[in-house]
N, C-alpha and C. Protein backbone atom coordinates (compact mmCIF):
# COMPACT_ATOMS: atom_id res chain seq x y z
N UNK A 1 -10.51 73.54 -1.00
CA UNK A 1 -9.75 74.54 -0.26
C UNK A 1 -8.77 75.22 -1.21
N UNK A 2 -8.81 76.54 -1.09
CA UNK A 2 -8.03 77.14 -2.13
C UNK A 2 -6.22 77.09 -2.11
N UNK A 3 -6.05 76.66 -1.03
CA UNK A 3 -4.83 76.85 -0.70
C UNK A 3 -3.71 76.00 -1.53
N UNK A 4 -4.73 74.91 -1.86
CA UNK A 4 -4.15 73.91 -3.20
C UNK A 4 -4.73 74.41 -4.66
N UNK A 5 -5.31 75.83 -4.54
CA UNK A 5 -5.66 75.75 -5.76
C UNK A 5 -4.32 76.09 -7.08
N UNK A 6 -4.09 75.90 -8.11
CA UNK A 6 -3.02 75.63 -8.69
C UNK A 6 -3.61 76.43 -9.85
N UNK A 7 -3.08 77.52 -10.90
CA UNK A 7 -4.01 78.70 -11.22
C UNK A 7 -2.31 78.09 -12.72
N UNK A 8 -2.79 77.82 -14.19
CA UNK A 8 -1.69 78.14 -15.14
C UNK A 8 -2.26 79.53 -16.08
N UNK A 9 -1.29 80.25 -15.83
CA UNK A 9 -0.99 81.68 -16.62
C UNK A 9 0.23 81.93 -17.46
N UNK A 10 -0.33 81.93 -18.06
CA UNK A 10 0.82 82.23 -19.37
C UNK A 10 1.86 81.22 -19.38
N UNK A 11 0.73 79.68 -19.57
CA UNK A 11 1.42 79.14 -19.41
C UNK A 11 2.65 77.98 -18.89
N UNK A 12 2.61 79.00 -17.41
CA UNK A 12 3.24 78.43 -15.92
C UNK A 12 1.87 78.41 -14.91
N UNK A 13 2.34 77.34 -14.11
CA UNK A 13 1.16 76.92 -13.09
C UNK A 13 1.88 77.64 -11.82
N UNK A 14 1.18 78.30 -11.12
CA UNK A 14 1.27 79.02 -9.86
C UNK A 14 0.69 78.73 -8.68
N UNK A 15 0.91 78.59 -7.59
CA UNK A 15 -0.04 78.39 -6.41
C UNK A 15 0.03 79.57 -5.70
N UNK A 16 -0.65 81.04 -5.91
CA UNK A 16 -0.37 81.87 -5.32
C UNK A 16 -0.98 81.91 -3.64
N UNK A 17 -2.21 81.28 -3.52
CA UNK A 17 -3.02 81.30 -2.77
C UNK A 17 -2.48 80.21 -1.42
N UNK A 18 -0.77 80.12 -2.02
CA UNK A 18 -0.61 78.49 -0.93
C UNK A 18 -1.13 78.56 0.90
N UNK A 19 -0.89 79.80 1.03
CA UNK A 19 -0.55 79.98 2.17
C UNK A 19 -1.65 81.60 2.45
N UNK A 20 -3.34 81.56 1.74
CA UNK A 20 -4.25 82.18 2.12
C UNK A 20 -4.78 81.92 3.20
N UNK A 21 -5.24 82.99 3.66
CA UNK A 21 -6.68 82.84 4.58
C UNK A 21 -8.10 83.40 4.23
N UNK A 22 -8.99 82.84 4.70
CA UNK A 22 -10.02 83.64 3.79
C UNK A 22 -10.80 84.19 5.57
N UNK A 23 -10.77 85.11 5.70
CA UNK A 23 -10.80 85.99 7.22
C UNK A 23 -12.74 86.09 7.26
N UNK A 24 -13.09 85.02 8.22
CA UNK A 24 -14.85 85.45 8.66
C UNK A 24 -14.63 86.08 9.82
N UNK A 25 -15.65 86.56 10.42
CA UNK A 25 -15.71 87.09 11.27
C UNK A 25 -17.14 86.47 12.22
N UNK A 26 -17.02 85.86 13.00
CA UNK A 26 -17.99 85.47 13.98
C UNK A 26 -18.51 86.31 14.72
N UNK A 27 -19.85 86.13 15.36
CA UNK A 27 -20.74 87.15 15.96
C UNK A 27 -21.00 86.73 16.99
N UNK A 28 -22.02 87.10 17.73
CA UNK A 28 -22.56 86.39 19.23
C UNK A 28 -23.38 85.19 18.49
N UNK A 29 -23.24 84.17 19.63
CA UNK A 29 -23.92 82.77 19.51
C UNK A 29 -23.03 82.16 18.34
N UNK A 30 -21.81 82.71 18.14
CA UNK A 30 -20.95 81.80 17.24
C UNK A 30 -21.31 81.72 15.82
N UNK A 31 -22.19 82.55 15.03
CA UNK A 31 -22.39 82.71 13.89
C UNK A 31 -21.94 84.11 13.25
N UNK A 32 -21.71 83.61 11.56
CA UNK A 32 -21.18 84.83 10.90
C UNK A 32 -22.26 85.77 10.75
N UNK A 33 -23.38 85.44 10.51
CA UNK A 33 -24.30 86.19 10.04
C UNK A 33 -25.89 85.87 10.91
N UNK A 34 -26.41 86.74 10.45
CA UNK A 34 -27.78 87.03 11.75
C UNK A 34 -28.97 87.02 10.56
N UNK A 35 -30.01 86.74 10.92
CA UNK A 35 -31.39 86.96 9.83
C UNK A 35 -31.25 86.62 8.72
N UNK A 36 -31.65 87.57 8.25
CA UNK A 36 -31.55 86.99 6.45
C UNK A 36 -30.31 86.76 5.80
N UNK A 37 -30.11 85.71 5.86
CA UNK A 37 -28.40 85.28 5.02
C UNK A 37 -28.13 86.25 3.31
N UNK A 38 -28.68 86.35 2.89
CA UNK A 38 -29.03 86.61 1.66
C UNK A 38 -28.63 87.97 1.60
N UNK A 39 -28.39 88.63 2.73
CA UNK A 39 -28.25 90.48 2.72
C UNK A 39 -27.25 90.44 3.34
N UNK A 40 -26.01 91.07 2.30
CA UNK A 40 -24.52 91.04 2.85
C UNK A 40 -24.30 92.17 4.30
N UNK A 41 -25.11 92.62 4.60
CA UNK A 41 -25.06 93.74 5.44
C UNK A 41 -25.37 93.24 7.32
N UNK A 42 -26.47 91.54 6.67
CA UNK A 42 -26.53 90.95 7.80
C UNK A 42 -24.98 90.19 8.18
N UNK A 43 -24.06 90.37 7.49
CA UNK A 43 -22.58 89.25 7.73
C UNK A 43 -22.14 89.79 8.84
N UNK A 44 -21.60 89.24 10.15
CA UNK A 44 -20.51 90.25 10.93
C UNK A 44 -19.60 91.16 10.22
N UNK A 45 -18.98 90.47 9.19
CA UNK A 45 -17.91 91.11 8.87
C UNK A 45 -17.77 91.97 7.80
N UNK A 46 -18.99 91.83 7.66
CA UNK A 46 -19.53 93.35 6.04
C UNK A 46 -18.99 94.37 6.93
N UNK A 47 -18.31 95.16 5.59
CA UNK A 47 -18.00 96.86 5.95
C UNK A 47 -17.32 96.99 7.24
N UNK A 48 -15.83 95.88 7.64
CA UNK A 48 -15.47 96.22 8.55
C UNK A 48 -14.24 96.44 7.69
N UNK A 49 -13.42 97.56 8.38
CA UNK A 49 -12.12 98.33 7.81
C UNK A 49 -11.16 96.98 7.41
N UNK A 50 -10.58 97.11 6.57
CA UNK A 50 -9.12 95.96 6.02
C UNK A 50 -7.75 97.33 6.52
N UNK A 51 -7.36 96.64 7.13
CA UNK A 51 -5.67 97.36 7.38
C UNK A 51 -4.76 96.43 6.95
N UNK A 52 -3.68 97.48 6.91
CA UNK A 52 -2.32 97.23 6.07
C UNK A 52 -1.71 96.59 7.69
N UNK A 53 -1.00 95.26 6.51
CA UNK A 53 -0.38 94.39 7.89
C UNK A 53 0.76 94.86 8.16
N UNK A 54 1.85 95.87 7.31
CA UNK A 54 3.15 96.24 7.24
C UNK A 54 3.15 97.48 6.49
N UNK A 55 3.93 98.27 6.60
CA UNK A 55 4.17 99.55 6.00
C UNK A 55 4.40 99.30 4.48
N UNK A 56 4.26 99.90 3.44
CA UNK A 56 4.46 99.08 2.14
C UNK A 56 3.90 100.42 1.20
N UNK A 57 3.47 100.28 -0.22
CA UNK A 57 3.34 101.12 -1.41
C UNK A 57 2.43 100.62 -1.92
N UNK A 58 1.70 100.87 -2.22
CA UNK A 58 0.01 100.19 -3.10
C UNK A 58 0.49 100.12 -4.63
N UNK A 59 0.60 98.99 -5.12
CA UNK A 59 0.92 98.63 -6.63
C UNK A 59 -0.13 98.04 -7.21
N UNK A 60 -1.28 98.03 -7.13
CA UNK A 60 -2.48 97.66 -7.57
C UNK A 60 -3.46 97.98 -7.00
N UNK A 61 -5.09 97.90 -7.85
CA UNK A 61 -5.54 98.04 -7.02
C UNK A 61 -7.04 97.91 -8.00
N UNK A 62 -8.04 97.48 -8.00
CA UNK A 62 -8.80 97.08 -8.63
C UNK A 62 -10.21 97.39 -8.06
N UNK A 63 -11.31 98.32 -8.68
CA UNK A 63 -12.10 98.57 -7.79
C UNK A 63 -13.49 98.58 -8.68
N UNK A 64 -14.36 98.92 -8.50
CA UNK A 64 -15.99 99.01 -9.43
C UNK A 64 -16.69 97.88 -9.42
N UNK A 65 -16.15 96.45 -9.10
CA UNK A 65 -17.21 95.09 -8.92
C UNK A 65 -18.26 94.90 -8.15
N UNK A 66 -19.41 94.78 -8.50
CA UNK A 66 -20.28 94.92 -7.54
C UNK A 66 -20.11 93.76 -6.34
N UNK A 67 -20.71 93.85 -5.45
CA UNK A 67 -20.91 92.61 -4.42
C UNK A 67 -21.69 91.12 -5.03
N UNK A 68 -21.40 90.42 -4.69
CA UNK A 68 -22.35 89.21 -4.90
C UNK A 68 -23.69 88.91 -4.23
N UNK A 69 -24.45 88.07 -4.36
CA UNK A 69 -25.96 88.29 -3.27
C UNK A 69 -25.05 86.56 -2.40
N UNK A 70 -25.12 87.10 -0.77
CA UNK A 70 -24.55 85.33 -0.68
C UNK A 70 -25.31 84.40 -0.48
N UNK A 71 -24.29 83.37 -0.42
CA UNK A 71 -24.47 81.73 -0.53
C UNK A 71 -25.23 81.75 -1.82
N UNK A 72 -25.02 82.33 -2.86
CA UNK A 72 -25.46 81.54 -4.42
C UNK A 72 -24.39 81.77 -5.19
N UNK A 73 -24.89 80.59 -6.35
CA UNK A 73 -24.01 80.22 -7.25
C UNK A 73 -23.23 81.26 -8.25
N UNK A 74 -24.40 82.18 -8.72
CA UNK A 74 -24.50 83.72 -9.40
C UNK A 74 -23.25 84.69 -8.67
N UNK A 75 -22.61 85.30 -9.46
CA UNK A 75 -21.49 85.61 -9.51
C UNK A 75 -21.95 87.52 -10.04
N UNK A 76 -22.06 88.49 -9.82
CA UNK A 76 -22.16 89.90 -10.25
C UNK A 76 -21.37 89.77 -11.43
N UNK A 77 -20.37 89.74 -11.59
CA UNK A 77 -19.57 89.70 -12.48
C UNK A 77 -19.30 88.38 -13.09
N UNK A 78 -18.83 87.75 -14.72
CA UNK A 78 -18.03 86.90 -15.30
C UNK A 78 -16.96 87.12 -14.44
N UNK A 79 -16.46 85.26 -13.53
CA UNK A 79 -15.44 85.44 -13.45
C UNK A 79 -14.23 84.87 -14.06
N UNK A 80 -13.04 85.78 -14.38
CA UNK A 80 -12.18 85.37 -14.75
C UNK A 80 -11.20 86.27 -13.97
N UNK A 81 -9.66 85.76 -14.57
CA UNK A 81 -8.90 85.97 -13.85
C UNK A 81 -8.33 87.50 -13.26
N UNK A 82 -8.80 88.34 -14.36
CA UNK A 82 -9.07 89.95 -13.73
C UNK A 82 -10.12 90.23 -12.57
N UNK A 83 -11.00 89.16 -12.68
CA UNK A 83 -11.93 89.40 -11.25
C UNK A 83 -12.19 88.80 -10.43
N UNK A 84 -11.12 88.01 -10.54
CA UNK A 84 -11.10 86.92 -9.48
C UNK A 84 -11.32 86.92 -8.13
N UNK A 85 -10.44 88.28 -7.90
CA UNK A 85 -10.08 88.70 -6.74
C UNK A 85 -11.16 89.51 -6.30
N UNK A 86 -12.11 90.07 -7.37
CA UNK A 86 -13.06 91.12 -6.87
C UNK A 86 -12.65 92.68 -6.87
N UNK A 87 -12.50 93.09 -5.63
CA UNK A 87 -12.31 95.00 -5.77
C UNK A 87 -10.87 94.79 -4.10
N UNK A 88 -9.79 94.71 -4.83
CA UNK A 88 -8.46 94.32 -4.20
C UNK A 88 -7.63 95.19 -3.86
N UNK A 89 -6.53 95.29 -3.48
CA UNK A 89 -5.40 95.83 -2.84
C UNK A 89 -4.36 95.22 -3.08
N UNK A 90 -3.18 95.36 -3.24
CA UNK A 90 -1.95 95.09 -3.65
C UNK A 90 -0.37 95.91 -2.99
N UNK A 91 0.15 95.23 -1.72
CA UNK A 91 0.80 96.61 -1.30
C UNK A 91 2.22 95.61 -1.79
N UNK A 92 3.34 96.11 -1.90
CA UNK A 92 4.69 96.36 -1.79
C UNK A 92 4.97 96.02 -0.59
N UNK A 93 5.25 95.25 0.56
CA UNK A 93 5.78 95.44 1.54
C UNK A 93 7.35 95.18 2.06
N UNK A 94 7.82 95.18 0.48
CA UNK A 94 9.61 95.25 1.04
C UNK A 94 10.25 93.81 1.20
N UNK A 95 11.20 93.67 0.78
CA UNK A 95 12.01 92.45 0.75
C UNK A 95 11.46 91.59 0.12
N UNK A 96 10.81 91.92 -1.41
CA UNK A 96 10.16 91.05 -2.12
C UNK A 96 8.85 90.47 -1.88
N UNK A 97 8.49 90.98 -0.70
CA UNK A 97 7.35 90.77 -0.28
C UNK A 97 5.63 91.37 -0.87
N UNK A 98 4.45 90.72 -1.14
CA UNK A 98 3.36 91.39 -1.46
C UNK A 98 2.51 90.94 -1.00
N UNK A 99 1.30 91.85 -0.42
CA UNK A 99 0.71 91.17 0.40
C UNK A 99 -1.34 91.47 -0.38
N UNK A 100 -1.87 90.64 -0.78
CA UNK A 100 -2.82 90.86 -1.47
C UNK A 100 -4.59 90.81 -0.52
N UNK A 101 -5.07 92.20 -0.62
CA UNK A 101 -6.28 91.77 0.24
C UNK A 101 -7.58 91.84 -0.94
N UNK A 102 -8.39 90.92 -1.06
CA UNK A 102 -9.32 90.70 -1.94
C UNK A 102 -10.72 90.68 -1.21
N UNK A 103 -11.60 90.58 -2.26
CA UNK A 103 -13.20 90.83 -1.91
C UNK A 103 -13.86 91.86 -1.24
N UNK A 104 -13.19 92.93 -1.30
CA UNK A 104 -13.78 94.60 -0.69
C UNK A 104 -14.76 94.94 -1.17
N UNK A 105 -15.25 96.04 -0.71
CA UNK A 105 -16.83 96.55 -0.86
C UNK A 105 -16.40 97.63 -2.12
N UNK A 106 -16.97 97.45 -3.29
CA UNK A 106 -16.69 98.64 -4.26
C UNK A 106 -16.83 99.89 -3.97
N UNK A 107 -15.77 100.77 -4.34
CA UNK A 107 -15.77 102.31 -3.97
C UNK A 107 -15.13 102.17 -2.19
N UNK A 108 -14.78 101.65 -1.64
CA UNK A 108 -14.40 101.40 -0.21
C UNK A 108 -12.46 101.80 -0.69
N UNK A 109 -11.54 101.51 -1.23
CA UNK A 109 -10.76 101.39 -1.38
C UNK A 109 -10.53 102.80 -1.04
N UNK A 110 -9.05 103.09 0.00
CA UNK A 110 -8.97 104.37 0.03
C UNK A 110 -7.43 104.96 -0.16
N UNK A 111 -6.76 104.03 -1.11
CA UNK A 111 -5.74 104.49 -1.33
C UNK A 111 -5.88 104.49 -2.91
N UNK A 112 -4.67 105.18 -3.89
CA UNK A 112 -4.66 104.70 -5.29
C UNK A 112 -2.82 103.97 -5.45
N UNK A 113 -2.98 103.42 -6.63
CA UNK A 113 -1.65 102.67 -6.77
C UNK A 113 -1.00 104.05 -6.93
N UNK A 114 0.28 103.81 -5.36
CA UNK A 114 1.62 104.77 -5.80
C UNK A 114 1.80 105.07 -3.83
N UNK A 115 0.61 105.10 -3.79
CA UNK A 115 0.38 105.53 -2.42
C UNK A 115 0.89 105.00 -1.35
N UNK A 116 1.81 105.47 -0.60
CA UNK A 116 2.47 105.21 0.54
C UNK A 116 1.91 104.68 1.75
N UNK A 117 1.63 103.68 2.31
CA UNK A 117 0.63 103.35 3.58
C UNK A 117 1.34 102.88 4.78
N UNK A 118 0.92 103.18 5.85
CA UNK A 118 1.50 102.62 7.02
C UNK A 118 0.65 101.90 8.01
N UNK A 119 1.77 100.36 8.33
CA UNK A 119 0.81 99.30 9.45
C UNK A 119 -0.28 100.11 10.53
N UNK A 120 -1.57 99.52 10.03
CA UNK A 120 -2.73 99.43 10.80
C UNK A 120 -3.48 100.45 9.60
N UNK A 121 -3.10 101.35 8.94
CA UNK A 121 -4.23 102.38 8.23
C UNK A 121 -5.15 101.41 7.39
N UNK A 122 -6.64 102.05 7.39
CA UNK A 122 -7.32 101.07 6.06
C UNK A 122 -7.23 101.68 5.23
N UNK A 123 -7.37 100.21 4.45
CA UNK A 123 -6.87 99.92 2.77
C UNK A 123 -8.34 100.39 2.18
N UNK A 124 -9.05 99.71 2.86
CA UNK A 124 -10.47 99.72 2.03
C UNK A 124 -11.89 98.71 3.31
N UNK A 125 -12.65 98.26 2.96
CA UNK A 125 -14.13 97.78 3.60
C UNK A 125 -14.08 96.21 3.44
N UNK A 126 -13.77 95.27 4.10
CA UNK A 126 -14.63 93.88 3.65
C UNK A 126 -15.80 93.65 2.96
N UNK A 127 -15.67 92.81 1.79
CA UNK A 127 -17.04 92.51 1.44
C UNK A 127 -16.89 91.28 0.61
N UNK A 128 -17.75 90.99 -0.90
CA UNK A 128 -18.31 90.31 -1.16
C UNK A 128 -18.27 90.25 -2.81
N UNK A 129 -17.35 90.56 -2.94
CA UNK A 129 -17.13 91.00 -4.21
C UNK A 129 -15.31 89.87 -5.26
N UNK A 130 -16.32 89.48 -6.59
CA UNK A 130 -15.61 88.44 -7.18
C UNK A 130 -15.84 87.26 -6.98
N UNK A 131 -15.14 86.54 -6.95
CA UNK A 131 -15.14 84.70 -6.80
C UNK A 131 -15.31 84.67 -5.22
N UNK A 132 -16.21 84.67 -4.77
CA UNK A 132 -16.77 84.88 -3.19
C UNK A 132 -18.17 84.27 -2.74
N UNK A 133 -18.29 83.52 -1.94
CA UNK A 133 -19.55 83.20 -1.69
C UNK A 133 -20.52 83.69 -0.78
N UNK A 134 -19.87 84.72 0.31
CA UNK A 134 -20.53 84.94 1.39
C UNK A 134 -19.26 85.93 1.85
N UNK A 135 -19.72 87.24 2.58
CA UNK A 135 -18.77 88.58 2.79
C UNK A 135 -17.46 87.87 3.80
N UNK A 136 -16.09 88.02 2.98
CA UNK A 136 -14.94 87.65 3.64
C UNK A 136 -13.87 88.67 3.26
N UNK A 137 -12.72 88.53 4.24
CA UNK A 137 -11.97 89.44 3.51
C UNK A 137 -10.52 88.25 3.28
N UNK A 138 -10.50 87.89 1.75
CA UNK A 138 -8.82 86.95 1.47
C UNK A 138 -7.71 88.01 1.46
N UNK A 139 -6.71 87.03 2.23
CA UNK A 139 -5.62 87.73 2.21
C UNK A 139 -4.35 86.38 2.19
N UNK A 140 -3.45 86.93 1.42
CA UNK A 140 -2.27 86.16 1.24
C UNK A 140 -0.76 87.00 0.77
N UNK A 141 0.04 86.55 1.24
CA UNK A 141 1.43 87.24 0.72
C UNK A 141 2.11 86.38 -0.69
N UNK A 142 2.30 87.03 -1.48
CA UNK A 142 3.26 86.08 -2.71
C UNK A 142 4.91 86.70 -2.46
N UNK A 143 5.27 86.14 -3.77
CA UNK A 143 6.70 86.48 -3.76
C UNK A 143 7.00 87.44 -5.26
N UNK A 144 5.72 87.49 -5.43
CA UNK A 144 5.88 88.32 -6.67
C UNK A 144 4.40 89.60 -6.62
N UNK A 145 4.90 90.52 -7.35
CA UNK A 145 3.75 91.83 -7.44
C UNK A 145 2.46 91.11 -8.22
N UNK A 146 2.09 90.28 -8.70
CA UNK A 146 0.72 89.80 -9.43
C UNK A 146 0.09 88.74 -8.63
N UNK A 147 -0.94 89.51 -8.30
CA UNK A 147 -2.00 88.67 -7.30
C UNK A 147 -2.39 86.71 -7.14
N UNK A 148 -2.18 86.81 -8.17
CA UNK A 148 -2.01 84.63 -8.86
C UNK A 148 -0.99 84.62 -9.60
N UNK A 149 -0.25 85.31 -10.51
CA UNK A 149 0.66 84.75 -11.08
C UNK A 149 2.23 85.00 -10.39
N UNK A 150 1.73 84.30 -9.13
CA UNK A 150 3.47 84.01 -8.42
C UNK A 150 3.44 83.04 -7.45
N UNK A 151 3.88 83.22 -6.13
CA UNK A 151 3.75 82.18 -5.25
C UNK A 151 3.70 82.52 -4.20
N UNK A 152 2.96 81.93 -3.71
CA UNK A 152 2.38 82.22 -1.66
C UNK A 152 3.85 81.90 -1.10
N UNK A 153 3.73 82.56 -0.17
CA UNK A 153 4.62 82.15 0.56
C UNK A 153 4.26 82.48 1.74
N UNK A 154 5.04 81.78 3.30
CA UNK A 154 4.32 81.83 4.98
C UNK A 154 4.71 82.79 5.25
N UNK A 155 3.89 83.61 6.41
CA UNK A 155 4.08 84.47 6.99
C UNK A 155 3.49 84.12 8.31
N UNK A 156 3.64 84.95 9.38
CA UNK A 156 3.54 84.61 10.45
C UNK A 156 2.35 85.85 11.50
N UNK A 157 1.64 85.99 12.68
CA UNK A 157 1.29 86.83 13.53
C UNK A 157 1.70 87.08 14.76
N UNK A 158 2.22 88.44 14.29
CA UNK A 158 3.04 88.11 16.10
C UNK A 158 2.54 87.59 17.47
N UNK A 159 1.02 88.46 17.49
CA UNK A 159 0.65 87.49 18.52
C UNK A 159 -1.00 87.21 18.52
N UNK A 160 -1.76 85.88 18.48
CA UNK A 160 -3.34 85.87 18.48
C UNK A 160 -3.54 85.06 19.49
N UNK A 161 -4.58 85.25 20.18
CA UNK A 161 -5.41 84.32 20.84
C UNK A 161 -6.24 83.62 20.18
N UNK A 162 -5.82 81.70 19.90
CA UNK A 162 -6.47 80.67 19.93
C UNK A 162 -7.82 80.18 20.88
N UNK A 163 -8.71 80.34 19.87
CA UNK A 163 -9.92 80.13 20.85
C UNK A 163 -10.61 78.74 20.51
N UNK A 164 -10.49 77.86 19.39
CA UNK A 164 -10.33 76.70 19.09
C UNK A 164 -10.61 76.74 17.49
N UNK A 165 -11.53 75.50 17.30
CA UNK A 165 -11.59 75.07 15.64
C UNK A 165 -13.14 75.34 15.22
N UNK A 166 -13.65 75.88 14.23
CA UNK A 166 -14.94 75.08 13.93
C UNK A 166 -15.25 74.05 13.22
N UNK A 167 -16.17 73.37 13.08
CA UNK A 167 -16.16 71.72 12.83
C UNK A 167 -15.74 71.86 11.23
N UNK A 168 -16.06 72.86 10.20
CA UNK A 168 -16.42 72.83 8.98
C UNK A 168 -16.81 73.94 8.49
N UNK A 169 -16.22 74.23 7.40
CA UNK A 169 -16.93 75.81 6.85
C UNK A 169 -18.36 75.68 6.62
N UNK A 170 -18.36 74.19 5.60
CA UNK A 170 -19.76 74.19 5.36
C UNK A 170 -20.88 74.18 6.44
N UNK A 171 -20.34 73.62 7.54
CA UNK A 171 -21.03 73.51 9.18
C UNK A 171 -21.48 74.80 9.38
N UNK A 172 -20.42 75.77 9.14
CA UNK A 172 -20.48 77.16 10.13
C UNK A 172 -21.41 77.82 9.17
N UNK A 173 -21.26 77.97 7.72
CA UNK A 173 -22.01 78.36 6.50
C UNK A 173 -23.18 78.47 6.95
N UNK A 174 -23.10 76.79 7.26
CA UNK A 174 -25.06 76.55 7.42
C UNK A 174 -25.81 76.27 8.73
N UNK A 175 -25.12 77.39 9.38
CA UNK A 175 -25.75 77.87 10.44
C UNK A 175 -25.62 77.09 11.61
N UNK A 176 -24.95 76.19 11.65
CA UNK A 176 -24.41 75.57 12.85
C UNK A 176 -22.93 76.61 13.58
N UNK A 177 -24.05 76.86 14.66
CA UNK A 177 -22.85 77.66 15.33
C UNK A 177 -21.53 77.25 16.07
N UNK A 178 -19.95 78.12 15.77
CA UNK A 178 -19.18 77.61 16.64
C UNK A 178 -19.38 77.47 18.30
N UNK A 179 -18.84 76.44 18.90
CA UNK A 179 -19.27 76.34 20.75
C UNK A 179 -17.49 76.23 20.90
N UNK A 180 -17.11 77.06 21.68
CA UNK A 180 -15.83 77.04 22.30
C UNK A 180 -15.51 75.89 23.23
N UNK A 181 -15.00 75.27 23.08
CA UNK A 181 -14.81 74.08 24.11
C UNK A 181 -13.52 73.99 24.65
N UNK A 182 -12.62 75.30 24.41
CA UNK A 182 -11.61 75.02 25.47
C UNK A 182 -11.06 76.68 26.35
N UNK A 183 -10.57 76.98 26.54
CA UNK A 183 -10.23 78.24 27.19
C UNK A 183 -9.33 79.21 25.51
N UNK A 184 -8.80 80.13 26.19
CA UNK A 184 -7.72 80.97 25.09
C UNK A 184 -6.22 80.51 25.48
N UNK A 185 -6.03 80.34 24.20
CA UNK A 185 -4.46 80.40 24.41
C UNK A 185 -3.60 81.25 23.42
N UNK A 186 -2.98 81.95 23.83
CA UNK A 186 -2.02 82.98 23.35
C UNK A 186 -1.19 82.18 22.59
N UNK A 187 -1.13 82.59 21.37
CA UNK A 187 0.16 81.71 20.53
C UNK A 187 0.87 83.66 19.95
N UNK A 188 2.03 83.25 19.10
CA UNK A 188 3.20 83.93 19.41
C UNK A 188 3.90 83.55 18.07
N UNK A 189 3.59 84.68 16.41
CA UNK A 189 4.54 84.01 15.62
C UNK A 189 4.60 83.05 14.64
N UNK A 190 3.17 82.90 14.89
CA UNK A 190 2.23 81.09 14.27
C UNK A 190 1.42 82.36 12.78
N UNK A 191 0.94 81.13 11.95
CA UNK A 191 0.04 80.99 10.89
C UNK A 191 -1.46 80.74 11.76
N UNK A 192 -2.44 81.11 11.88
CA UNK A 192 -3.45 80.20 12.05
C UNK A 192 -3.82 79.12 10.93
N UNK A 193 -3.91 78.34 11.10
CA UNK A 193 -4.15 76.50 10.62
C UNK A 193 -5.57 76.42 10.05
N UNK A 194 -5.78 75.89 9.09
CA UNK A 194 -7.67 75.58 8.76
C UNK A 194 -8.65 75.78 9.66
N UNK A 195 -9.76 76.38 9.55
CA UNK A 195 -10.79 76.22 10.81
C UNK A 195 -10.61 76.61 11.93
N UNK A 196 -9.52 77.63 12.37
CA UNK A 196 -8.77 77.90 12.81
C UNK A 196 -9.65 79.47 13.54
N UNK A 197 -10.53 79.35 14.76
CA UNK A 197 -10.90 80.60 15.59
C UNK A 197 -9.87 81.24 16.03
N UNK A 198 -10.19 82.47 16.01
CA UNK A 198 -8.28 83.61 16.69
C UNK A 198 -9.45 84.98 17.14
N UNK A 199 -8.67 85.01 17.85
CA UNK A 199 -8.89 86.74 18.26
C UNK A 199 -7.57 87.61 18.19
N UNK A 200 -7.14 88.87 17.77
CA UNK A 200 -6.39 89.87 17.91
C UNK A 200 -6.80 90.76 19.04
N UNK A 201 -5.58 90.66 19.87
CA UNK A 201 -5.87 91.56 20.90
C UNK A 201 -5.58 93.06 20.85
């Protein structure tokens, strides 16, 4: 789980990722993806818009990586720490705040660094691109402008509907679908937690 992953740059060890999510998107019958796994286009969540969570300034922004083919080992690109992230976003959102969205669809990005953005506009496309195994869109806030070399820190949603857990990524990966087993509950303000089903209303 990346959230312990511990990244040393120049040096100093960072946990930028403390407090990531890596965002799937479920389909009918509780799966991410339909037919051929292998074609990022079958994912729910290929090529769905990424919006800005807060009003903020684009200070990065990294784009031209191709997609990956998923669930294999093969990588489009060498990765290292310039592509880690894939074809990214980087906004400013004020009070020291930065909020980083990674693995976009190349050429999708529709702002350039400097650019002024406001909560809800898209940034750019979900996809599959960098250190990625299957089309997601990561997102995490640090406390510093460089995507790993600073530190996660919590943030909160004002409001999601809890729809429950799935057993396991690797479960859901491999085609074992999520089954809802309890009703919705409105939470208010929260992180979603590991394994963690939500809806935005």
């Amino acid at each position: 789980m990346h959230r312990r992953t511990l990244l040393l740059i120049n040096g100093e060890p960072h946990i930028a990722q403390r407090f990531a999510i890596d965002w799937i998107k479920l389909g009918p019958g509780g799966r991410p993806a339909h037919d051929d796994r292998s074609r990022n286009e079958n994912w729910n969540g290929y090529g769905e818009d990424v919006l800005a969570v807060a009003d903020g300034t684009v200070i990065a922004t990294k784009d031209g990586i191709p997609d990956n083919v998923p669930l294999t080992e093969k990588r489009a690109v060498p990765i290292t720490l310039d592509t880690l992230g894939g074809n990214l976003v980087i906004l400013d959102i004020g009070n020291g705040r930065y909020a980083t969205y990674a693995h976009l669809i190349p050429q999708s990005l529709r702002f350039s660094v400097g650019a002024k953005v406001r909560r809800g506009q898209v940034l750019g496309r979900l996809g599959n691109s960098g250190n990625s195994d299957a089309p997601h869109l990561h997102f995490h806030i640090t406390d510093g402008a460089s995507a790993f070399a600073s530190e996660g820190v919590p943030y909160v949603f004002e409001t999601m509907q809890f729809r429950g857990n799935v057993a396991s990524l690797e479960k859901l990966i491999g085609d074992e679908p999520w089954i809802p087993r309890s009703g919705t509950v409105v939470r208010r303000n929260e992180i979603p937690l590991d394994a963690a089903v939500v809806r935005f209303p």
